[in-house]
N, C-alpha and C. Protein backbone atom coordinates (compact mmCIF):
# COMPACT_ATOMS: atom_id res chain seq x y z
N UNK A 1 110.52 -49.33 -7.19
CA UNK A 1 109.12 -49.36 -7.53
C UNK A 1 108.34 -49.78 -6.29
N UNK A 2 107.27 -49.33 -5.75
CA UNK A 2 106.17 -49.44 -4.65
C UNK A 2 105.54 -50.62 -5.08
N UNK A 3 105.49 -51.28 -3.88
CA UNK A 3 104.69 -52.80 -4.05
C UNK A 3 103.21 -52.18 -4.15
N UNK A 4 102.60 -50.86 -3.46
CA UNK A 4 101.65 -50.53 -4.24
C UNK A 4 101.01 -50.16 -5.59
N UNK A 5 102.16 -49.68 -6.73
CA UNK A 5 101.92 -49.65 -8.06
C UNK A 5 101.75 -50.59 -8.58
N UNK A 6 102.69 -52.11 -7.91
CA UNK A 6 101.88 -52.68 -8.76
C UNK A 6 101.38 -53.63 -8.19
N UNK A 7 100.24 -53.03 -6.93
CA UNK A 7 99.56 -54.03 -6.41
C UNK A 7 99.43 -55.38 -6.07
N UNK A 8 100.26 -55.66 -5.02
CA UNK A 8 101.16 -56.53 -5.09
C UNK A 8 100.48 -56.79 -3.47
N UNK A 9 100.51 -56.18 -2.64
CA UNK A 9 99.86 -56.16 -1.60
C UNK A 9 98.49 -55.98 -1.15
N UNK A 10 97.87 -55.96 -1.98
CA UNK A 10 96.34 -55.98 -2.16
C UNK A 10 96.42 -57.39 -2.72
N UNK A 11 97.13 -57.60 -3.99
CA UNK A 11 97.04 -58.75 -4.88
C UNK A 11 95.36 -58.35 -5.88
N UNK A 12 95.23 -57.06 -6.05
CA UNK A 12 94.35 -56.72 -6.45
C UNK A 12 92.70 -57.02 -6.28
N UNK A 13 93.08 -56.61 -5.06
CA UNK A 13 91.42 -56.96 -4.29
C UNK A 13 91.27 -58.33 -4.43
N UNK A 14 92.31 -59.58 -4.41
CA UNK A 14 91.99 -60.64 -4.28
C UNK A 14 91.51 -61.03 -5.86
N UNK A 15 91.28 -60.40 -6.66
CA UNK A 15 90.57 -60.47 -8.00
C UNK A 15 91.81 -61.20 -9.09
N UNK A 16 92.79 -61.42 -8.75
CA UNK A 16 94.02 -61.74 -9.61
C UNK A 16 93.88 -63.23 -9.11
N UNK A 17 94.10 -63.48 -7.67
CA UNK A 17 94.22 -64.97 -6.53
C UNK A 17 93.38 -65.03 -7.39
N UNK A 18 91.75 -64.92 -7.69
CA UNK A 18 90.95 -65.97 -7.95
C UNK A 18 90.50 -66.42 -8.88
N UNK A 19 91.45 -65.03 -10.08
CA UNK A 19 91.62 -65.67 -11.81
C UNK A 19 92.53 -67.02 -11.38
N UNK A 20 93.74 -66.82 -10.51
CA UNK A 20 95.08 -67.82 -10.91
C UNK A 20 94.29 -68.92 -10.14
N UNK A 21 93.38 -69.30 -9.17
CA UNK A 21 92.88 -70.09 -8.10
C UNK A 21 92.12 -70.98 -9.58
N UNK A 22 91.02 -70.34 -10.05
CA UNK A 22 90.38 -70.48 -11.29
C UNK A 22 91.48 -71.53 -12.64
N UNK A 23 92.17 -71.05 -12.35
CA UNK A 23 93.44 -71.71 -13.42
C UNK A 23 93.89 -72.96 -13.60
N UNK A 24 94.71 -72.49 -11.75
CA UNK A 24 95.77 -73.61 -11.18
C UNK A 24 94.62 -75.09 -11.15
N UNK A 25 93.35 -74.32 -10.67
CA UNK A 25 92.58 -75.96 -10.05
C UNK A 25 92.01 -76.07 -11.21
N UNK A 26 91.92 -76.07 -12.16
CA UNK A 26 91.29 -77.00 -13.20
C UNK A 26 91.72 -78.02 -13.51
N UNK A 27 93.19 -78.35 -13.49
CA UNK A 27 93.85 -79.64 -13.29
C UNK A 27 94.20 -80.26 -12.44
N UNK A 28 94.38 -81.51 -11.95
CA UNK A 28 94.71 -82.17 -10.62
C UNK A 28 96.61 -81.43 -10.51
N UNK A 29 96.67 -82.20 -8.95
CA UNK A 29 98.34 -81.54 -8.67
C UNK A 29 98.96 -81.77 -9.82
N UNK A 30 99.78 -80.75 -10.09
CA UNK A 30 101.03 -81.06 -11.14
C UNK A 30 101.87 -81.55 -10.13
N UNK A 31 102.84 -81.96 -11.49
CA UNK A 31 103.99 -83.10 -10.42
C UNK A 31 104.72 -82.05 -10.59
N UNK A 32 105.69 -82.28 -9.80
CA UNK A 32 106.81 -81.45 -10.07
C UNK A 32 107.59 -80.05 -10.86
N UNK A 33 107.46 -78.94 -10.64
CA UNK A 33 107.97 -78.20 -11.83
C UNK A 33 107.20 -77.70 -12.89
N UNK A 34 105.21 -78.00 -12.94
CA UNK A 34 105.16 -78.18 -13.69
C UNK A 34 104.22 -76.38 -13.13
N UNK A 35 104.42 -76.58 -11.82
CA UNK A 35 103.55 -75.05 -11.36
C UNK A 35 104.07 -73.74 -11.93
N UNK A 36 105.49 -73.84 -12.39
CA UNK A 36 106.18 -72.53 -13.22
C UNK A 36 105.44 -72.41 -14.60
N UNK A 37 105.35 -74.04 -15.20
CA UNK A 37 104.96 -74.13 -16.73
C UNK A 37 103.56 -73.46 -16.91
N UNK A 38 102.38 -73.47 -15.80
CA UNK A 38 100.63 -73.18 -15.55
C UNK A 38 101.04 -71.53 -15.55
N UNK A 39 101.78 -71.37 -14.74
CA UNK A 39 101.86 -69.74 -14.07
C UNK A 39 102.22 -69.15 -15.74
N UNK A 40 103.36 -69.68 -16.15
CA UNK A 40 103.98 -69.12 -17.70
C UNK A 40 102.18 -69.34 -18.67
N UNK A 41 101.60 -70.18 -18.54
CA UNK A 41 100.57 -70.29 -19.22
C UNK A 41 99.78 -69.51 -18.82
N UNK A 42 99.28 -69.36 -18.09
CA UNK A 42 98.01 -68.63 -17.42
C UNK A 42 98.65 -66.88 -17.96
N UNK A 43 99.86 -66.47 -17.62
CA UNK A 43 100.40 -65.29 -17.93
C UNK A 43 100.28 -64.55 -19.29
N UNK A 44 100.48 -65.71 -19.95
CA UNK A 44 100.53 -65.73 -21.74
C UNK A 44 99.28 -65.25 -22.15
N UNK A 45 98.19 -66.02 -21.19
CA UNK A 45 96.41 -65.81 -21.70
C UNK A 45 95.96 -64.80 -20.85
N UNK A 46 96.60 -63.71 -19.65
CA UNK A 46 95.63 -63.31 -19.06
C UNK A 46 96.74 -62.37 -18.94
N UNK A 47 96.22 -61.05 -19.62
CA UNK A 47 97.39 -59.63 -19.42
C UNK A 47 97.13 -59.08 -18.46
N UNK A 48 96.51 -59.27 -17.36
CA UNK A 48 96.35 -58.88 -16.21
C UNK A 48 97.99 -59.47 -15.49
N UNK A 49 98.09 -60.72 -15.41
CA UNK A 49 98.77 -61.23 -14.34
C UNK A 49 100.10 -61.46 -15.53
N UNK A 50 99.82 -61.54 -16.81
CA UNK A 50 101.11 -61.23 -17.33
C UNK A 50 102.17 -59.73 -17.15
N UNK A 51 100.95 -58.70 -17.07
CA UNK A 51 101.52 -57.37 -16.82
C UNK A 51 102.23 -57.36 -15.36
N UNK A 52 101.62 -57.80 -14.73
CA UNK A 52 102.17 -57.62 -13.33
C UNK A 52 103.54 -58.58 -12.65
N UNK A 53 103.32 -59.88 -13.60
CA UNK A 53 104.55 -60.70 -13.62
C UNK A 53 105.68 -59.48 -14.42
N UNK A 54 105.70 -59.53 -15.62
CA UNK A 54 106.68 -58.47 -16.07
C UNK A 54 106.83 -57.45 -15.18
N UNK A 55 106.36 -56.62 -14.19
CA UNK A 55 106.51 -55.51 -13.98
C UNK A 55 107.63 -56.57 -12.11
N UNK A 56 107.57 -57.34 -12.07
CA UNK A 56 108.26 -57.69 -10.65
C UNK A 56 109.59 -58.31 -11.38
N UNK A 57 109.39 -58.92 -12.47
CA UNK A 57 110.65 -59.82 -13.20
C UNK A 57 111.37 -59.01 -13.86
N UNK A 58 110.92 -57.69 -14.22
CA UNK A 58 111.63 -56.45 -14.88
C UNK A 58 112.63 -55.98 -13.66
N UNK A 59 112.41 -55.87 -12.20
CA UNK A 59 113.22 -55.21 -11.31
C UNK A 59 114.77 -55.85 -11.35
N UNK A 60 115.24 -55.56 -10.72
CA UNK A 60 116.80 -55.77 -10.49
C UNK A 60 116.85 -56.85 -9.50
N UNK A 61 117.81 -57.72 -9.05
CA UNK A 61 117.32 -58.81 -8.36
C UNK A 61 117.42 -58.65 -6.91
N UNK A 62 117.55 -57.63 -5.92
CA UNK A 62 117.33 -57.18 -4.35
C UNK A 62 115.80 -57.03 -4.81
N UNK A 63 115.53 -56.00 -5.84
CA UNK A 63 114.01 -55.61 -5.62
C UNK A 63 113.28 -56.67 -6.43
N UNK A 64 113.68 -57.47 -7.02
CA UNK A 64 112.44 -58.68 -7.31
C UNK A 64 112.47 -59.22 -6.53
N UNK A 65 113.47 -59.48 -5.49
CA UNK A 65 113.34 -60.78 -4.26
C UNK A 65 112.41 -60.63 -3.41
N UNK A 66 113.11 -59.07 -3.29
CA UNK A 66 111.67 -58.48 -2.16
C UNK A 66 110.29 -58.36 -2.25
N UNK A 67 110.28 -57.88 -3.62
CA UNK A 67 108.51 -57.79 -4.29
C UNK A 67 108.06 -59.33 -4.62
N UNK A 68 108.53 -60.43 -4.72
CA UNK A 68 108.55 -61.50 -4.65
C UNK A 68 108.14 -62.43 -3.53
N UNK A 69 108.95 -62.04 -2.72
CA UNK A 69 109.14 -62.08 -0.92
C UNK A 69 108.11 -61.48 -0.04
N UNK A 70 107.94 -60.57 -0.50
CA UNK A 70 106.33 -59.73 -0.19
C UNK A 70 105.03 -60.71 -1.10
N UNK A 71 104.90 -60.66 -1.76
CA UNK A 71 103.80 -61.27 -2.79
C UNK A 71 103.35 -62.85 -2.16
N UNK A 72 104.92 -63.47 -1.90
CA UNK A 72 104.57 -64.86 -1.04
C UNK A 72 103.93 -64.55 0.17
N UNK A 73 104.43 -63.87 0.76
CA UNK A 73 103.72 -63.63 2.20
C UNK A 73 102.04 -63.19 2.04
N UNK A 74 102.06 -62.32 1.18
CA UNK A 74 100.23 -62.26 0.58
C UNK A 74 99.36 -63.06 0.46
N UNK A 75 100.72 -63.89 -0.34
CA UNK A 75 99.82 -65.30 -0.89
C UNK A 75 99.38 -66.20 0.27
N UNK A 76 100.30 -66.38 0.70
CA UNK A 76 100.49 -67.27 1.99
C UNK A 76 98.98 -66.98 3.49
N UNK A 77 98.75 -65.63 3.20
CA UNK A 77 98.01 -65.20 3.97
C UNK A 77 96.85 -65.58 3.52
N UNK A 78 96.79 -64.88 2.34
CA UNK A 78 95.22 -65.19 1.28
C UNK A 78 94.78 -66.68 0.97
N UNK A 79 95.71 -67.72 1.68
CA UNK A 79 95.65 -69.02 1.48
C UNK A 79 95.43 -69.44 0.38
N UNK A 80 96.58 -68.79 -0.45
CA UNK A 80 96.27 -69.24 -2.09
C UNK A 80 96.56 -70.46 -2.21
N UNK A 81 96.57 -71.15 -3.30
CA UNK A 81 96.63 -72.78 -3.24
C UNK A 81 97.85 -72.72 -3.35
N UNK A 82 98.71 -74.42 -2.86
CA UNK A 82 100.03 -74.22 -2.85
C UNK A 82 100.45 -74.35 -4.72
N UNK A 83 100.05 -74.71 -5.60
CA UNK A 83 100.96 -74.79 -6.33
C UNK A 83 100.74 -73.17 -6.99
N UNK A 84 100.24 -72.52 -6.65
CA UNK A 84 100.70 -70.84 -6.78
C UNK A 84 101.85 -70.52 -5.81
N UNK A 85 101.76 -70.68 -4.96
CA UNK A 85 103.14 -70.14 -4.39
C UNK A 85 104.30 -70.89 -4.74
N UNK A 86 103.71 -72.08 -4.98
CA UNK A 86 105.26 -73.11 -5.33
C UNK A 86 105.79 -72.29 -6.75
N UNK A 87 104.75 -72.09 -7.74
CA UNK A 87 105.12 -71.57 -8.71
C UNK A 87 106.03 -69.75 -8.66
N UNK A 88 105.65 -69.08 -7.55
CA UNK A 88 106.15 -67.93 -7.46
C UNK A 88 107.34 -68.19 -6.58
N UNK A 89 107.03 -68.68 -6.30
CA UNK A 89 108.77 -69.47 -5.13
C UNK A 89 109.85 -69.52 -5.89
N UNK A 90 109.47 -70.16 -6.96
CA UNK A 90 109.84 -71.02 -7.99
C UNK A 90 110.98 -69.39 -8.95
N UNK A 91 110.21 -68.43 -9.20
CA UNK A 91 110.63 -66.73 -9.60
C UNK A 91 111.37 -66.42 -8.57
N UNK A 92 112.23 -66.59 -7.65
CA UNK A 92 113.16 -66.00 -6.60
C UNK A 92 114.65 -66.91 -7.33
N UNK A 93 114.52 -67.81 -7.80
CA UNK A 93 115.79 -68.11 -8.09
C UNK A 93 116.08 -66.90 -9.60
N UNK A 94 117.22 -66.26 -9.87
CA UNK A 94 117.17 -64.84 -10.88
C UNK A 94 116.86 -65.96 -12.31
N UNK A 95 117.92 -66.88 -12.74
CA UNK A 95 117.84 -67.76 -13.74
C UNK A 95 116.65 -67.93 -14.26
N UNK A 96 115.47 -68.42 -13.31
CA UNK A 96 114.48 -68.97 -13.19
C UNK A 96 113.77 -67.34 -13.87
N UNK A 97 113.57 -66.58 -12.89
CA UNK A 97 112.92 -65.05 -13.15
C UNK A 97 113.69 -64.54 -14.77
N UNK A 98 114.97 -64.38 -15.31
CA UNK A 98 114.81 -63.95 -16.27
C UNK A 98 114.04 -64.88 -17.34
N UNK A 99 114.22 -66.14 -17.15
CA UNK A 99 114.04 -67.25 -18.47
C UNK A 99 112.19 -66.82 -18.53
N UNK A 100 111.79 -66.71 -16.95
CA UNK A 100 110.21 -66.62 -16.95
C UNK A 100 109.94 -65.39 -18.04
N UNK A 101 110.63 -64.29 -17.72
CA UNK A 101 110.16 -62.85 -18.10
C UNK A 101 110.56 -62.99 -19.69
N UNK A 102 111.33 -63.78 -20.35
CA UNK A 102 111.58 -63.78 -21.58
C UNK A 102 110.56 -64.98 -22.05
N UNK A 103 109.92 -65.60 -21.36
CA UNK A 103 108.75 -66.45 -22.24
C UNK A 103 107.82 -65.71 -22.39
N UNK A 104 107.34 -64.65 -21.21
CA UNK A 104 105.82 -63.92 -21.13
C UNK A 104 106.15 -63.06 -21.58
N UNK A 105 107.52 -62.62 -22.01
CA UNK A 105 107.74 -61.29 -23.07
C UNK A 105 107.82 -61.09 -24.39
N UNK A 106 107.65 -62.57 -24.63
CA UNK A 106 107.41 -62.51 -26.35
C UNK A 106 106.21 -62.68 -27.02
């Protein structure tokens, strides 16, 4: 699958960063672990970034690492806040990525 289908390298004109930017900062730092639990939340309420989580956690695990691996580097650029990337960091371990894709898939 093309990191352009599912816009992944745009990060969708920036318009996705600043729903999840919008999200993440409404609460002070989470401690620990808790940036997977916001991302699983935010996903649940917003089928934008739930669709597009499913569509990277659906791949096989070379091509989620990579579309993953790509997406951080986006992020990283777009100076998204860290507990978004901690939270997508967090989707490179597979364990981690299926358990995610079976919460936002029900």
């Amino acid at each position: 699958m093309a990191l352009e289908s599912l816009n992944i390298t745009g990060f969708r004109s920036r318009t996705m960063l600043e729903k999840l930017k919008n999200l993440f900062l409404r609460s002070p730092e989470s401690p620990d672990g808790e940036e997977l639990v916001m991302l699983v939340s935010v996903a649940r309420e917003n089928p934008d970034i739930r669709q597009q989580l499913i569509s990277v956690l659906s791949q096989e695990d070379f091509q989620r690492a990579s579309l993953l691996n790509t997406w951080l580097t986006q992020l990283r650029l777009q100076q998204a806040p860290q507990p978004i990337i901690t939270a997508i960091h967090r989707l490179t371990d597979p364990q981690v990525a299926e358990r995610t894709l079976e919460l936002i898939s029900a």
